[in-house]
Structures are given as C-alpha cells and as structure tokens.
Protein backbone atom coordinates (compact mmCIF):
# COMPACT_ATOMS: atom_id res chain seq x y z
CA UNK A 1 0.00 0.00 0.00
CA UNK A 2 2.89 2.27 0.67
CA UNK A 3 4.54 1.86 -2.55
CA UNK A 4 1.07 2.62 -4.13
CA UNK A 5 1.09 6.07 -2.73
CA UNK A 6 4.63 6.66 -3.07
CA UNK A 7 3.59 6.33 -6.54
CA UNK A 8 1.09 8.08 -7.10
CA UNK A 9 3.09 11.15 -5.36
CA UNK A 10 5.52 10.61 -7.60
CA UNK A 11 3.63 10.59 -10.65
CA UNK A 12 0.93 13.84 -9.95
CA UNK A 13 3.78 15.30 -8.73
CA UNK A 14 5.72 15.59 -11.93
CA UNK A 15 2.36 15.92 -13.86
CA UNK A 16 0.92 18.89 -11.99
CA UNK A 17 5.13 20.34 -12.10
CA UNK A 18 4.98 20.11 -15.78
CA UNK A 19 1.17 21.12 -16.06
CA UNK A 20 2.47 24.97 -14.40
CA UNK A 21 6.10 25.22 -16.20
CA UNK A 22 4.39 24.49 -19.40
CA UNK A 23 1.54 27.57 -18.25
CA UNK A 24 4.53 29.65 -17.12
CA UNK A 25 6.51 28.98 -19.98
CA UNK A 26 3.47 30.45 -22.17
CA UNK A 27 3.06 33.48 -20.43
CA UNK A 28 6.40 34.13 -20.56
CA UNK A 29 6.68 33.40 -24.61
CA UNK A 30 3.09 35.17 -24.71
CA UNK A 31 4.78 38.57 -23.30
CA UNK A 32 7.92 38.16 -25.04
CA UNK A 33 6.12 38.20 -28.52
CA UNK A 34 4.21 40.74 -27.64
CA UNK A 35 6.60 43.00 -26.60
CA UNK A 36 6.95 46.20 -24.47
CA UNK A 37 6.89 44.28 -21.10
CA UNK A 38 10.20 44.94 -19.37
CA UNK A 39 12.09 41.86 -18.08
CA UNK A 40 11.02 41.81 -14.22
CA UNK A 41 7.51 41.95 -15.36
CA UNK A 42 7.93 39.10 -18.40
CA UNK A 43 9.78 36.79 -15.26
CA UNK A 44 7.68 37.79 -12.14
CA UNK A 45 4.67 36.85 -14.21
CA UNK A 46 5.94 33.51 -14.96
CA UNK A 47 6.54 32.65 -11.87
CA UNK A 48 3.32 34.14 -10.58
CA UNK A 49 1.97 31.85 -12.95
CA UNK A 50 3.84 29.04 -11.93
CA UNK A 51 3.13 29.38 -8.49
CA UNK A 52 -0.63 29.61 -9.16
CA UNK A 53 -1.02 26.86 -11.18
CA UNK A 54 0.77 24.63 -8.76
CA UNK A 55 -1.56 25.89 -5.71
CA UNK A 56 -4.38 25.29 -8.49
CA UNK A 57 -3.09 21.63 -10.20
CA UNK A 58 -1.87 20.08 -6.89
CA UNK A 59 -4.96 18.48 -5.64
CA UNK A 60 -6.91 18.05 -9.18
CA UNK A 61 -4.36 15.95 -10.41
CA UNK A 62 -3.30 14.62 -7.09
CA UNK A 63 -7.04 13.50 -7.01
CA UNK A 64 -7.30 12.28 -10.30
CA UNK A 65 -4.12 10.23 -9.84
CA UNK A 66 -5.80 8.43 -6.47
CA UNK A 67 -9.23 8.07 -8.38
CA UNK A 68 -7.42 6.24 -11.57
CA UNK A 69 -4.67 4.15 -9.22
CA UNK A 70 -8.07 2.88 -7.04
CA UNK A 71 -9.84 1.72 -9.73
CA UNK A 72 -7.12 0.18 -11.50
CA UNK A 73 -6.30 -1.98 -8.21
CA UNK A 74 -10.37 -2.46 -7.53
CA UNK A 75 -10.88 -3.61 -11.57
C-alpha cells in the first residue's frame, strides 16, 4: 500500500510540475512576442503563474491520480 502512494506522489507530482512550467513557460513566450513588457515583469509573471497553477493543479491531479490508481487496483 505504501509503494502505491509513493507512486502516485511521484507521478501527480511531476504531472501537476509540468502542467504549471508548461503555463509559465506560455506566459512568458506570450509577453515576449508581444513586446513592451520589461524583463522583471515578463519573469515575475511567470513565476506568478507558476506558483498559481501549482496551488491550483496540486490536488486536481493529485485526485485524479488516487481516483485512476483505485480503480485500477479495484478492476
């Protein structure tokens, strides 16, 4: 049972990680092809992006994750 959840850690972990770079790696493109943003604002909105989306993503895909690993050991 412990190496179940150790899993499934693991795994939302990295997806909910790669959910918010992948957000905070738009915004960041997004402002640099726009243009006219200076620097601290094109970064500190990245990471304010990144930071939300983790808060956000963490227990969705946490959930999801226990949901999917239960019914795969229950079917």
């Amino acid at each position: 049972m412990e190496q179940l959840e150790r899993e499934v850690a693991i795994r939302s972990a990295a997806t909910y990680a790669g959910i918010s770079l992948a957000a905070a790696l738009a915004v960041f493109i997004a402002a640099t092809l726009k243009g006219g943003y200076a620097d601290v604002a094109r970064f500190g909105g990245a990471i304010w992006v990144f930071m939300l989306m983790m808060i956000v993503t963490m227990p969705v895909v946490t959930s999801w994750f226990k949901k999917r690993y239960r019914q795969r050991r229950t079917g």
